[in-house]
N, C-alpha and C. Protein backbone atom coordinates (compact mmCIF):
# COMPACT_ATOMS: atom_id res chain seq x y z
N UNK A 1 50.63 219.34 138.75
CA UNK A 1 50.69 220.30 137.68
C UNK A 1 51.61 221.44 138.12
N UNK A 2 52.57 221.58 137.39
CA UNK A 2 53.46 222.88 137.67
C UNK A 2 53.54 224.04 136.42
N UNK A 3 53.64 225.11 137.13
CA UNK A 3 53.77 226.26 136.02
C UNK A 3 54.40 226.17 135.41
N UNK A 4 55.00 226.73 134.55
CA UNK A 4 56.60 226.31 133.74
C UNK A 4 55.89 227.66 132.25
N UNK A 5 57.27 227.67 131.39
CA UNK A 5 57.00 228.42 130.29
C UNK A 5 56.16 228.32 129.19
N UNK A 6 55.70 226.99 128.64
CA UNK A 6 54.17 226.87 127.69
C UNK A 6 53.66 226.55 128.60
N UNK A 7 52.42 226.05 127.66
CA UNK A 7 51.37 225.57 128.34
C UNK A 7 51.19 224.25 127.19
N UNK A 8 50.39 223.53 127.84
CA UNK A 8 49.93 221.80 127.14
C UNK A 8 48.43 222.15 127.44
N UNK A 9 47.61 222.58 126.62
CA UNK A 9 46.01 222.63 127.06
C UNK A 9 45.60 221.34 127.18
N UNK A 10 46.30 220.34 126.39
CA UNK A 10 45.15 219.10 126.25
C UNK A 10 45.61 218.44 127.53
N UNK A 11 47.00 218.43 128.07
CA UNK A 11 47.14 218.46 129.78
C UNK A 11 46.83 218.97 130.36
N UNK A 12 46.36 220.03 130.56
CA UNK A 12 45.81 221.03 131.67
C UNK A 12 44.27 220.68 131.40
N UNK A 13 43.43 220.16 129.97
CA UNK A 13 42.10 220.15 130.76
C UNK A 13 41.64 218.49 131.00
N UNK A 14 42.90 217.94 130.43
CA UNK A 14 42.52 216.47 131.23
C UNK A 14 42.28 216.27 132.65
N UNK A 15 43.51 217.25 133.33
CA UNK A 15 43.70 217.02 134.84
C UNK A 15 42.77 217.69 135.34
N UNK A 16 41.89 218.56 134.55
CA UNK A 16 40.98 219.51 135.11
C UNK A 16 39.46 218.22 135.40
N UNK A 17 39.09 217.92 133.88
CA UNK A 17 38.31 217.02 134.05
C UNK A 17 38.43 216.16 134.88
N UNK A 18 39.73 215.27 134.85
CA UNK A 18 39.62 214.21 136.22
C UNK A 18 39.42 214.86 137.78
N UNK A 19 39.91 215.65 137.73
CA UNK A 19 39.68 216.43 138.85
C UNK A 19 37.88 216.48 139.48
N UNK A 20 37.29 216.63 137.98
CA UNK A 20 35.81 217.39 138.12
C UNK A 20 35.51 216.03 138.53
N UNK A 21 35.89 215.23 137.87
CA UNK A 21 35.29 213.22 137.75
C UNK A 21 35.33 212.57 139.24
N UNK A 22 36.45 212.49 139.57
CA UNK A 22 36.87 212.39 141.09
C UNK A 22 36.33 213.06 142.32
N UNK A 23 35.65 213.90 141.95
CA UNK A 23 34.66 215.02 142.75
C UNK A 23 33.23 214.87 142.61
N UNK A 24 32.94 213.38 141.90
CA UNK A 24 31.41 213.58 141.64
C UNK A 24 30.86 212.78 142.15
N UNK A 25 30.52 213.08 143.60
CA UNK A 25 29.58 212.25 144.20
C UNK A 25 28.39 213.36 144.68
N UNK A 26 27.62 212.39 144.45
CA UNK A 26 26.28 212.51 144.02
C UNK A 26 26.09 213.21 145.81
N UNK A 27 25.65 214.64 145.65
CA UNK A 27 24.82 215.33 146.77
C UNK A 27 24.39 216.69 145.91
N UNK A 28 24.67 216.88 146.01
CA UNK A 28 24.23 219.05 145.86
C UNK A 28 23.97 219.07 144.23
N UNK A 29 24.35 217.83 143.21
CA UNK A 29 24.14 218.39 141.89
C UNK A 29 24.94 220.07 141.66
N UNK A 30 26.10 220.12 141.75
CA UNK A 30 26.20 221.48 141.58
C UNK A 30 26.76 221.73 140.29
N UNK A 31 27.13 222.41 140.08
CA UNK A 31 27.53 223.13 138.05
C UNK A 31 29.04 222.73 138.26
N UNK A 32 29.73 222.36 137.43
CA UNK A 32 30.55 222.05 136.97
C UNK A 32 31.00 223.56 136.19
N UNK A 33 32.26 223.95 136.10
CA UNK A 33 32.82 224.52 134.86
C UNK A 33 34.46 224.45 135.17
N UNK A 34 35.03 224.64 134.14
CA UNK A 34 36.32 224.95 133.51
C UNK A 34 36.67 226.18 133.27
N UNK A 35 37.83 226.86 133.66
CA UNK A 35 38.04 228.76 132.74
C UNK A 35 39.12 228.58 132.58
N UNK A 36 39.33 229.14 131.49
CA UNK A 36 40.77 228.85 131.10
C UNK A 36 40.73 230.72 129.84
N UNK A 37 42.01 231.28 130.61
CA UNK A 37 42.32 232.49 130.05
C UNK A 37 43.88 232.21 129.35
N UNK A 38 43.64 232.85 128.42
CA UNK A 38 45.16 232.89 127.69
C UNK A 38 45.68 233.78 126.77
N UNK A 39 46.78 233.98 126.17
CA UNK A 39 47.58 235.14 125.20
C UNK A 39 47.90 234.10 124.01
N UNK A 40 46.90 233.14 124.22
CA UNK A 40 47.35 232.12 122.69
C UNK A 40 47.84 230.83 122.79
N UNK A 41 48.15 230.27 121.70
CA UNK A 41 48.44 228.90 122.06
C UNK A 41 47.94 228.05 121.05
N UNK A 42 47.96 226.78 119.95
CA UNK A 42 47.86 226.31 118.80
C UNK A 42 46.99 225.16 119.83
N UNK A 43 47.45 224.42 120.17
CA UNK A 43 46.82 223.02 120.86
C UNK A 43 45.15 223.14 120.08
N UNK A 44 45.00 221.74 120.02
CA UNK A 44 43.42 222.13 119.65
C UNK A 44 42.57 220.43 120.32
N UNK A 45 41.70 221.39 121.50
CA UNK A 45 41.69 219.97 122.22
C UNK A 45 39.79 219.07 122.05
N UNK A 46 39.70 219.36 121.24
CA UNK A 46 38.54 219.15 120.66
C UNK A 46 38.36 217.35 121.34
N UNK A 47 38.90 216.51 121.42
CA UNK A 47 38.98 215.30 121.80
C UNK A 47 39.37 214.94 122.79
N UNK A 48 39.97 215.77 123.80
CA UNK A 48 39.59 215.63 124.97
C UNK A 48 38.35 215.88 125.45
N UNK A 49 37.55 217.08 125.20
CA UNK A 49 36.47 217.61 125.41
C UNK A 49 35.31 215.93 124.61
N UNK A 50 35.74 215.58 123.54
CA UNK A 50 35.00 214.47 123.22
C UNK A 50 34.84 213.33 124.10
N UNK A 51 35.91 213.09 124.81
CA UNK A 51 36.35 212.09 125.61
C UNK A 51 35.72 212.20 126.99
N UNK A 52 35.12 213.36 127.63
CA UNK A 52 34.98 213.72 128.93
C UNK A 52 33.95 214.24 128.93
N UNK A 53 33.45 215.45 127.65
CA UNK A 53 31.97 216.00 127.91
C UNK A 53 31.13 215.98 127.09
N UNK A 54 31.02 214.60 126.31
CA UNK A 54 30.27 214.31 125.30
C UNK A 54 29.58 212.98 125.71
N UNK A 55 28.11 212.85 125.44
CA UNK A 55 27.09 213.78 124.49
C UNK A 55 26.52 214.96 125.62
N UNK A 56 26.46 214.21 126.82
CA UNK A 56 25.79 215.08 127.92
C UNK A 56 25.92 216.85 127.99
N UNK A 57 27.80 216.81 127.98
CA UNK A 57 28.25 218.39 128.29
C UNK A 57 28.11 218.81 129.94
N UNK A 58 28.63 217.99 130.59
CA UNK A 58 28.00 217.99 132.32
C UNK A 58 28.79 219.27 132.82
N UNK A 59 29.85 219.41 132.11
CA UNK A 59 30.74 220.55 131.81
C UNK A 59 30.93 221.84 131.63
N UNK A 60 30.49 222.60 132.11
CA UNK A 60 30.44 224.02 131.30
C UNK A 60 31.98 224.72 131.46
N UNK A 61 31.99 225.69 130.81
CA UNK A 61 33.00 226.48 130.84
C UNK A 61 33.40 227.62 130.14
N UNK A 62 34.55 228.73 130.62
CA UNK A 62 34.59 230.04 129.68
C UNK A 62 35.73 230.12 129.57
N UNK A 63 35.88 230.85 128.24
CA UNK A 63 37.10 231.26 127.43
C UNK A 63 37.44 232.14 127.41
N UNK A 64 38.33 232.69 127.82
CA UNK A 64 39.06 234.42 127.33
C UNK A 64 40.57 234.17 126.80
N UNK A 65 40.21 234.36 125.27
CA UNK A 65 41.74 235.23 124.65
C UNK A 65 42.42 236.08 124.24
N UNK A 66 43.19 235.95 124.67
CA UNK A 66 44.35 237.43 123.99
C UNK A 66 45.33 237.39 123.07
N UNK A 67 46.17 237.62 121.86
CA UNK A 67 44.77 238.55 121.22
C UNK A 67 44.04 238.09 120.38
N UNK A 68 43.55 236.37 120.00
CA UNK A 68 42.97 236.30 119.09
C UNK A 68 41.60 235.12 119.48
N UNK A 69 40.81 235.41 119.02
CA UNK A 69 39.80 234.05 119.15
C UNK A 69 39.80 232.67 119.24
N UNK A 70 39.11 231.88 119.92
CA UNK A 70 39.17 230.51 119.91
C UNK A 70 37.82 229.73 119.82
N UNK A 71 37.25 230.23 118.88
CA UNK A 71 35.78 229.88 118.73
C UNK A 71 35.15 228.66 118.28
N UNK A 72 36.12 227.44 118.78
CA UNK A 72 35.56 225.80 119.43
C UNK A 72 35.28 225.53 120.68
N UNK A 73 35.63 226.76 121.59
CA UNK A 73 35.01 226.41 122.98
C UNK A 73 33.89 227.07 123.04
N UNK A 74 33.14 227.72 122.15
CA UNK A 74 31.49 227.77 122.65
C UNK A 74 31.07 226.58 122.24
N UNK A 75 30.81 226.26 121.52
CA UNK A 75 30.35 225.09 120.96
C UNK A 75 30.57 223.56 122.32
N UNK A 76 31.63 223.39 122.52
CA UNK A 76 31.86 222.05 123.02
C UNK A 76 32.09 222.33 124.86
N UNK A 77 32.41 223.72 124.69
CA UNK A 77 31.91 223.83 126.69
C UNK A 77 30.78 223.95 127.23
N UNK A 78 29.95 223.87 126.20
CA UNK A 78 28.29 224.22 126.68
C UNK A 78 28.73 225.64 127.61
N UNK A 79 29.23 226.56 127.16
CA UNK A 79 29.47 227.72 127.74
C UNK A 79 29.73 229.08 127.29
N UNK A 80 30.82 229.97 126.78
CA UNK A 80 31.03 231.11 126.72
C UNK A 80 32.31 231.46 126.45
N UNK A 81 32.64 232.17 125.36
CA UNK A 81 33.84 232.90 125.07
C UNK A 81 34.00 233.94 124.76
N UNK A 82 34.93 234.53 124.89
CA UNK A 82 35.36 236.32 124.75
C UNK A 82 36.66 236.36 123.79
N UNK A 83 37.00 236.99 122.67
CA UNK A 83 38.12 237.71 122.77
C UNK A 83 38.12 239.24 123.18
N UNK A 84 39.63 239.12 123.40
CA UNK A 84 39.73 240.56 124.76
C UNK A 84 40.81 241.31 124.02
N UNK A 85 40.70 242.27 122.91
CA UNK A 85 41.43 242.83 122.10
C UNK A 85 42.38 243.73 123.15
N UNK A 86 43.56 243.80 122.38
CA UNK A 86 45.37 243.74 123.10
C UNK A 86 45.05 245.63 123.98
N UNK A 87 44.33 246.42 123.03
CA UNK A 87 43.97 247.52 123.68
C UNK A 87 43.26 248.05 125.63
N UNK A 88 42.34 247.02 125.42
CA UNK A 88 41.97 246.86 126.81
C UNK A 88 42.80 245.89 127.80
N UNK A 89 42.37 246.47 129.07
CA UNK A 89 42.82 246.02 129.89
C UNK A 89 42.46 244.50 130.27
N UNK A 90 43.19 243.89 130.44
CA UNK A 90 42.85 241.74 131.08
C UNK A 90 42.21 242.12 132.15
N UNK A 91 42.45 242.65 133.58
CA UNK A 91 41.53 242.12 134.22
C UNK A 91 40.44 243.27 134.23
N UNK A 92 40.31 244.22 134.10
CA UNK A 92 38.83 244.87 133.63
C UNK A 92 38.06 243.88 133.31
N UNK A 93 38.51 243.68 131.67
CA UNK A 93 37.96 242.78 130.57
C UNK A 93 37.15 241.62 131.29
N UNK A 94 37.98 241.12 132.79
CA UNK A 94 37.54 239.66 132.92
C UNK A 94 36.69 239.76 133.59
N UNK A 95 36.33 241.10 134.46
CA UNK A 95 35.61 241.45 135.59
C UNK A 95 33.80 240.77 135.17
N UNK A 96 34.00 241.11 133.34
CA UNK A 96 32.18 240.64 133.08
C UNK A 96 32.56 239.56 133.34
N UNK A 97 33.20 238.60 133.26
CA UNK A 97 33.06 237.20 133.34
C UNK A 97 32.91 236.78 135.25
N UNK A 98 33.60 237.32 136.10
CA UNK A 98 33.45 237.17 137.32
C UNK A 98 31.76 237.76 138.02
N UNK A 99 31.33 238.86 137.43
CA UNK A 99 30.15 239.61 137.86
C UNK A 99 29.19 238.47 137.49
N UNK A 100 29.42 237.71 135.97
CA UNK A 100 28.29 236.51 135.85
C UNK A 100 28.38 235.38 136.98
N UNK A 101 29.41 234.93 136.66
CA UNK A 101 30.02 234.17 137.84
C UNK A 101 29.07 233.92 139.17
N UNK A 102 29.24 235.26 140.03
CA UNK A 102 28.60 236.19 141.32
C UNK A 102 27.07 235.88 141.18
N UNK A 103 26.50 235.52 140.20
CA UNK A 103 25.36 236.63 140.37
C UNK A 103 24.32 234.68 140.34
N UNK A 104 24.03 235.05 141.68
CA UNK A 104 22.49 233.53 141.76
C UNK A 104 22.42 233.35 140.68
N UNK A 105 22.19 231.84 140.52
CA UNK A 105 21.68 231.10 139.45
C UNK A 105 20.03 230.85 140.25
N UNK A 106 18.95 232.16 139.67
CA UNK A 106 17.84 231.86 139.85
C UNK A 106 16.87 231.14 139.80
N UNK A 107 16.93 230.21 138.91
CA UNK A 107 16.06 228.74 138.30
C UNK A 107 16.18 227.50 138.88
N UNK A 108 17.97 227.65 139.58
CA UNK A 108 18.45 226.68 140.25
C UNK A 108 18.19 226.05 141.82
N UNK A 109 17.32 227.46 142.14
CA UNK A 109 16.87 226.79 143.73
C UNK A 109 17.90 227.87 144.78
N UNK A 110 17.70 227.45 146.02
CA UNK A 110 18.26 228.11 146.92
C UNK A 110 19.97 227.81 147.10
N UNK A 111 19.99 226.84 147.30
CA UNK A 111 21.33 225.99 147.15
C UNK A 111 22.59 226.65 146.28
N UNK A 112 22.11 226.90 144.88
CA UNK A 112 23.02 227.85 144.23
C UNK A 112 23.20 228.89 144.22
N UNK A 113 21.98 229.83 145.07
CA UNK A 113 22.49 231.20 145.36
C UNK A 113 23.49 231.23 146.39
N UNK A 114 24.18 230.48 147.09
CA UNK A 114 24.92 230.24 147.99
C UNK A 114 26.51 230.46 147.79
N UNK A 115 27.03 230.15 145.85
CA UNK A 115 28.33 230.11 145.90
C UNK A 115 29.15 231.42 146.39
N UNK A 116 30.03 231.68 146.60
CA UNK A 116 30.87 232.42 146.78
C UNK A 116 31.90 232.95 145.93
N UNK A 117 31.90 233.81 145.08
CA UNK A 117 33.06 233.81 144.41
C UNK A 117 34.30 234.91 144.51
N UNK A 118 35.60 234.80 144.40
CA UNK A 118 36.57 236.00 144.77
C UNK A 118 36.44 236.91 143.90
N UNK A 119 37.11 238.19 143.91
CA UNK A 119 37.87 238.93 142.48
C UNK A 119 39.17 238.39 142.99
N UNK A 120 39.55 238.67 141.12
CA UNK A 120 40.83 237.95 140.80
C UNK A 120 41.75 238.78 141.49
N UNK A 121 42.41 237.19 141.90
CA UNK A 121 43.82 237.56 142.59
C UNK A 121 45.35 237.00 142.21
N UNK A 122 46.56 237.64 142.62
CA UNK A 122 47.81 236.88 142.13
C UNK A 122 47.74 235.67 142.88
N UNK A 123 48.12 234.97 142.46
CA UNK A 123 48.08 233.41 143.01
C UNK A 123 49.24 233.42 143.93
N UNK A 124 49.70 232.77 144.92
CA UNK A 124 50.61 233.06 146.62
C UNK A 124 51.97 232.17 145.17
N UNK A 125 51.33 231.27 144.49
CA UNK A 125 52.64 230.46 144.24
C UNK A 125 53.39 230.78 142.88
N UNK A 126 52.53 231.66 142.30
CA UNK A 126 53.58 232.57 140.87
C UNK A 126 52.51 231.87 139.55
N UNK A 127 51.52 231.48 140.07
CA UNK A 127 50.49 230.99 138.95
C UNK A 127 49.63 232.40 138.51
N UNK A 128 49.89 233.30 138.49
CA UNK A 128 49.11 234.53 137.86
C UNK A 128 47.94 234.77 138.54
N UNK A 129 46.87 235.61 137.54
CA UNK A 129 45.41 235.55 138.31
C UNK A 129 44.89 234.59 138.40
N UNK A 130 44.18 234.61 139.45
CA UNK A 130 43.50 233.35 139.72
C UNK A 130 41.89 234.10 140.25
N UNK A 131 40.52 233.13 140.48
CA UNK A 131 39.67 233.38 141.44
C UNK A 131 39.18 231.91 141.54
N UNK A 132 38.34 232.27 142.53
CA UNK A 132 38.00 231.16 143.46
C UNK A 132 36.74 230.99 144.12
N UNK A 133 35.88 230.09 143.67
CA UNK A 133 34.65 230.00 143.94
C UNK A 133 34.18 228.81 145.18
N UNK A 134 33.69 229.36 146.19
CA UNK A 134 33.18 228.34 147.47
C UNK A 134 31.36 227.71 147.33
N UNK A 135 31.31 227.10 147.72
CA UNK A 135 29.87 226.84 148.02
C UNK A 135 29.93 225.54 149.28
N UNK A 136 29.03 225.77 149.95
CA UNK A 136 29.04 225.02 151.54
C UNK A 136 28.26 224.06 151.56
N UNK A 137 28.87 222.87 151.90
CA UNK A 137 28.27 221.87 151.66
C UNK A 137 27.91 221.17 152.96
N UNK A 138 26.64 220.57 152.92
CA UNK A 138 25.76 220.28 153.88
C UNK A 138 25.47 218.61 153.81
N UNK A 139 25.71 218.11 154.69
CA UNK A 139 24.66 216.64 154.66
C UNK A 139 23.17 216.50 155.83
N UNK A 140 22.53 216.10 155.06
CA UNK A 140 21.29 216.59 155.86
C UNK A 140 20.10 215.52 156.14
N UNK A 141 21.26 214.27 155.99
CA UNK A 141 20.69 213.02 156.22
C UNK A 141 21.00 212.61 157.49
């Protein structure tokens, strides 16, 4: 995947999903999500999302746009969206989304209070903000 001047959403969350798919072997059960921030864009990827996180939704994920709404990804990310009106600041704005991010998943056991997550940073290779979430993985067999 390379940066370049558009964007192809329904490419960017295929490779995302295979990505997630290719990564799923069975230990830690951990959460899955997708984030995807943007200033717009027509694509409407409703069938990929059919293709990859349907009926289950193993998927979660969050939305932030600028400046206008995209209100098919609550529904089909089993997750969360924002619009982030042109007045405020982007990464302020995104900071609630990283603080949720951060904060133990309490219901989930010990295991998930464990992830790690960054504040957003410029990416080293000209891909914009980015953050980045760790969690340490153990075999204990």
């Amino acid at each position: 995947m390379v940066a370049k001047g558009t964007t192809d959403y329904k490419a960017g969350f295929e490779y995302a999903f295979d990505q997630l798919q290719n990564s799923n072997i069975t230990r830690a059960n951990c959460n899955k999500m997708i984030m995807m921030f943007t200033d717009g864009g027509e694509d409407r990827v409703q069938d990929v999302f059919e293709k990859y996180n349907w009926p289950n939704k193993t998927v979660r994920g969050w939305a932030a746009s600028l400046p206008r709404d995209l209100p098919w990804q609550g529904c089909h990310w089993a997750g969360a969206r924002r619009h982030l009106p042109p007045t405020l600041s982007f990464p302020v704005s995104l900071q609630e989304y990283l603080d949720v991010l951060g904060r133990p998943m309490v219901l989930a056991g010990n295991r998930a209070k464990q992830v790690q997550w960054t504040n957003v940073y410029q990416d080293a290779l000209g891909l914009g903000l980015v953050v980045t979430g760790t969690l340490p993985v153990f075999n204990l067999t």
